[in-house]
N, C-alpha and C. Protein backbone atom coordinates (compact mmCIF):
# COMPACT_ATOMS: atom_id res chain seq x y z
N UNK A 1 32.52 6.06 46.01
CA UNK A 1 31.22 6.71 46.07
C UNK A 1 30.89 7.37 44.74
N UNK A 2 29.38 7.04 44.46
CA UNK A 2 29.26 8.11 43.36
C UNK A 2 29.17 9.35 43.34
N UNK A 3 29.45 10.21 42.44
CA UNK A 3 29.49 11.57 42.64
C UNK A 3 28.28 12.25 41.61
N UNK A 4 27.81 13.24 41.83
CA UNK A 4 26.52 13.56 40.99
C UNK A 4 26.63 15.23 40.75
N UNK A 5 26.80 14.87 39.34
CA UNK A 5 26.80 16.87 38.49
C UNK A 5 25.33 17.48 39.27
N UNK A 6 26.17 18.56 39.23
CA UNK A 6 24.77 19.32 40.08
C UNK A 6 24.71 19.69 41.11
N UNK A 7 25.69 18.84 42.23
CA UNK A 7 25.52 19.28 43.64
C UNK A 7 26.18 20.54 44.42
N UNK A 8 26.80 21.12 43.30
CA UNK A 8 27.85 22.34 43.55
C UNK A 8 29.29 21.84 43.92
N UNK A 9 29.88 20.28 43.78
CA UNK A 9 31.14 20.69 44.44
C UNK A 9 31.86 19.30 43.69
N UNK A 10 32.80 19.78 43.02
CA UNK A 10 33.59 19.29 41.88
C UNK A 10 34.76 18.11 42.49
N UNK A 11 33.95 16.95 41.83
CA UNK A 11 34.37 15.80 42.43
C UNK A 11 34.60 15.11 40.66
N UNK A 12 36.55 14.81 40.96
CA UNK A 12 36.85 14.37 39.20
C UNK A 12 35.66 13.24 38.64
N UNK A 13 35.42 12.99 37.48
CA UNK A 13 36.45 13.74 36.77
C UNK A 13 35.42 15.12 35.56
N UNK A 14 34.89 15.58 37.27
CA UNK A 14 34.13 16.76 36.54
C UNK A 14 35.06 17.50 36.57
N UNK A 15 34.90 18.79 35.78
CA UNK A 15 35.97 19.98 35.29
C UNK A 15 35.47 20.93 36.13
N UNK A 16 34.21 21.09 36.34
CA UNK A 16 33.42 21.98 37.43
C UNK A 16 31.87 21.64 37.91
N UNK A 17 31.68 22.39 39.00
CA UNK A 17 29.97 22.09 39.77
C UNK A 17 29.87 23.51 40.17
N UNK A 18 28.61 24.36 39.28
CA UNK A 18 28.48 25.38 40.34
C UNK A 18 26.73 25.13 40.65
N UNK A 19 26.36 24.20 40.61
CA UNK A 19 25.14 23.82 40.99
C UNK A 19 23.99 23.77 40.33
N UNK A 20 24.34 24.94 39.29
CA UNK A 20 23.40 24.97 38.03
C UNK A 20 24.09 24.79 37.01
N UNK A 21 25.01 25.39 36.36
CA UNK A 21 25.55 24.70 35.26
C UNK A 21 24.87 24.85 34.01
N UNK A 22 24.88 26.63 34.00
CA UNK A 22 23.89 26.82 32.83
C UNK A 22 24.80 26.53 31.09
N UNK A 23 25.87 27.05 31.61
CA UNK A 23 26.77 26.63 30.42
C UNK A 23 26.95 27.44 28.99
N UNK A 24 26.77 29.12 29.48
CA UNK A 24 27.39 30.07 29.36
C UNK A 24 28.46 30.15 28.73
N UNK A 25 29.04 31.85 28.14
CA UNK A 25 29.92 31.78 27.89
C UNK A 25 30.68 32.15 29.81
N UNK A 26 32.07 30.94 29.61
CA UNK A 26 32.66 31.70 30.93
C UNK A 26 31.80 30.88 32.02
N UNK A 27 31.34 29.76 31.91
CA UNK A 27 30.50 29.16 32.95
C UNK A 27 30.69 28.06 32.95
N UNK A 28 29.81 26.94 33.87
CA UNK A 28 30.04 25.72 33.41
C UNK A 28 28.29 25.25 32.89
N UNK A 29 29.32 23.89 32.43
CA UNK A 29 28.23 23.39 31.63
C UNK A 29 27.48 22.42 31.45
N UNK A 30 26.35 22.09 31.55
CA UNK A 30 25.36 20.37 31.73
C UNK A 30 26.24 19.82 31.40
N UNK A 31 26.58 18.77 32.40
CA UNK A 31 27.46 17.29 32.51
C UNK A 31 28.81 17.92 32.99
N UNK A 32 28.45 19.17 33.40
CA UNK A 32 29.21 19.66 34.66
C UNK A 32 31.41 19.44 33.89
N UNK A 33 30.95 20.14 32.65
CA UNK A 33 32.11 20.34 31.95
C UNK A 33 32.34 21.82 31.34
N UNK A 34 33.63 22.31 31.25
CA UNK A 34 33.92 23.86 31.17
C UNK A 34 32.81 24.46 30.07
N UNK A 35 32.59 25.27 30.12
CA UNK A 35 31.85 26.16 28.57
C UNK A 35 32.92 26.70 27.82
N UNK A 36 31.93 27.29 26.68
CA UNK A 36 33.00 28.24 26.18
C UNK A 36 33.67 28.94 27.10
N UNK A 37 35.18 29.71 26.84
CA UNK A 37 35.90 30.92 27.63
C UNK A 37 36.98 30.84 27.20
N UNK A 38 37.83 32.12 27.90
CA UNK A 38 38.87 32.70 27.39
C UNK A 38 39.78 31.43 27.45
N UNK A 39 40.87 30.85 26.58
CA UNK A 39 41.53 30.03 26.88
C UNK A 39 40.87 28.46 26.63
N UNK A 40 40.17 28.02 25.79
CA UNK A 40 40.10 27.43 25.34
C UNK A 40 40.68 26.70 24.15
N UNK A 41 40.96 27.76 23.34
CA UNK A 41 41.21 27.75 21.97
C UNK A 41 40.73 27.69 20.98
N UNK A 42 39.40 28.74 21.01
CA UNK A 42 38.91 28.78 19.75
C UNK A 42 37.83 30.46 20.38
N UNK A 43 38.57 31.37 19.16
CA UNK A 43 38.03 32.35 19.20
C UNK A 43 36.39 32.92 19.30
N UNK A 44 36.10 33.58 20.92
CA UNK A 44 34.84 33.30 20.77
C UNK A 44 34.01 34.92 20.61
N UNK A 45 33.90 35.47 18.97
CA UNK A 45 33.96 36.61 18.72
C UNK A 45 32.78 37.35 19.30
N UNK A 46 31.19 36.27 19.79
CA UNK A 46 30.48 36.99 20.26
C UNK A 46 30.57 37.47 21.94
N UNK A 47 31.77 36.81 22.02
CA UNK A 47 31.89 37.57 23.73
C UNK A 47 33.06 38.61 23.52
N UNK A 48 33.56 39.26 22.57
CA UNK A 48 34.53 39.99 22.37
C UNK A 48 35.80 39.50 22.38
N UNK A 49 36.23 38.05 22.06
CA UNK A 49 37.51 37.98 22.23
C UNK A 49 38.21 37.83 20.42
N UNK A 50 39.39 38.80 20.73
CA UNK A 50 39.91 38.74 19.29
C UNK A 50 41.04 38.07 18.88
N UNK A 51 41.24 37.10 20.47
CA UNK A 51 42.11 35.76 20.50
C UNK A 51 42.29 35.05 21.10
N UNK A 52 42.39 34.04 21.28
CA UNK A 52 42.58 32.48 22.10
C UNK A 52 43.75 31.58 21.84
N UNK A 53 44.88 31.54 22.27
CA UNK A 53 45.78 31.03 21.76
C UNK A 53 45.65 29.80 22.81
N UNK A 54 44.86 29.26 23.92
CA UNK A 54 44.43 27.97 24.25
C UNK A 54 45.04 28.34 25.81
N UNK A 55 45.77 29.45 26.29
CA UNK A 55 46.25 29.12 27.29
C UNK A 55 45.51 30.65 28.29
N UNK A 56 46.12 30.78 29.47
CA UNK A 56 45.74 31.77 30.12
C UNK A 56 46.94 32.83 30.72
N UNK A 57 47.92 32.58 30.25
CA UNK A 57 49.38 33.32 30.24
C UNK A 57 49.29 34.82 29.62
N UNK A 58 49.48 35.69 30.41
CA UNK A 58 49.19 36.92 30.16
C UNK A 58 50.22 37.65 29.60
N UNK A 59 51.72 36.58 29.64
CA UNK A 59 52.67 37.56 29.34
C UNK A 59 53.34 37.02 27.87
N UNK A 60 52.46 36.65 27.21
CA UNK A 60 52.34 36.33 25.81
C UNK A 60 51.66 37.32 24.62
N UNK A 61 50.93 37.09 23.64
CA UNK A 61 50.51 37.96 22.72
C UNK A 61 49.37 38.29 22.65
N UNK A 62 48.67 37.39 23.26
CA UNK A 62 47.68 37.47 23.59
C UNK A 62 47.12 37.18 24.73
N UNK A 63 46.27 38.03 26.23
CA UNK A 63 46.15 37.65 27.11
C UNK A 63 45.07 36.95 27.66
N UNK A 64 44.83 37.03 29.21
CA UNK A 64 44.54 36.35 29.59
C UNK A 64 42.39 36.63 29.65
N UNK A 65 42.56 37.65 28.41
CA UNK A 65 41.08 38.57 28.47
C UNK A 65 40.70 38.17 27.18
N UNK A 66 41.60 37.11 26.66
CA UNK A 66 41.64 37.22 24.77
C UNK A 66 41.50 38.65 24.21
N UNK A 67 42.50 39.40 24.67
CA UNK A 67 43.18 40.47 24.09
C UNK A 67 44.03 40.25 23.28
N UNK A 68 44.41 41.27 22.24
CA UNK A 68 45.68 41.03 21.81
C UNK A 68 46.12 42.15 22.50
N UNK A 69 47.49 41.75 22.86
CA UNK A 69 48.85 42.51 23.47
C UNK A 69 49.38 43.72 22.08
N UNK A 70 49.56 45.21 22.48
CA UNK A 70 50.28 45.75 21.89
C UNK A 70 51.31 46.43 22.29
N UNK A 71 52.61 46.36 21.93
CA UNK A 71 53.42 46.70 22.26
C UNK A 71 54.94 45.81 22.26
């Protein structure tokens, strides 16, 4: 069956459907693929993150908020 971006419900090999798909930071995005966000891997300084090391592992150097860890 075909499956169609847009309908709200994530059928592969979309990454996501939330029905609109404005494509935001932290949202998804037309053609119903991730947006920018934390864990991507690439620092996205106008949403405040002061790191992205590509993953979402919090108990690393950087977390899961693109924080850096001190301590």
């Amino acid at each position: 069956s075909r499956t169609t971006c847009g309908e709200g419900v994530v059928h592969p090999p979309e990454q996501c459907d939330t029905g609109t798909n404005p494509g935001g930071y932290g949202q998804c995005a037309p053609g119903c693929i991730l947006g920018p966000r934390c864990g991507d891997g690439v620092i996205q300084q106008s949403a405040g993150e002061v790191c992205d090391d590509g993953n979402t592992n919090n108990s690393d150097a950087c977390n899961n908020e693109c924080q850096v860890i001190i301590g």
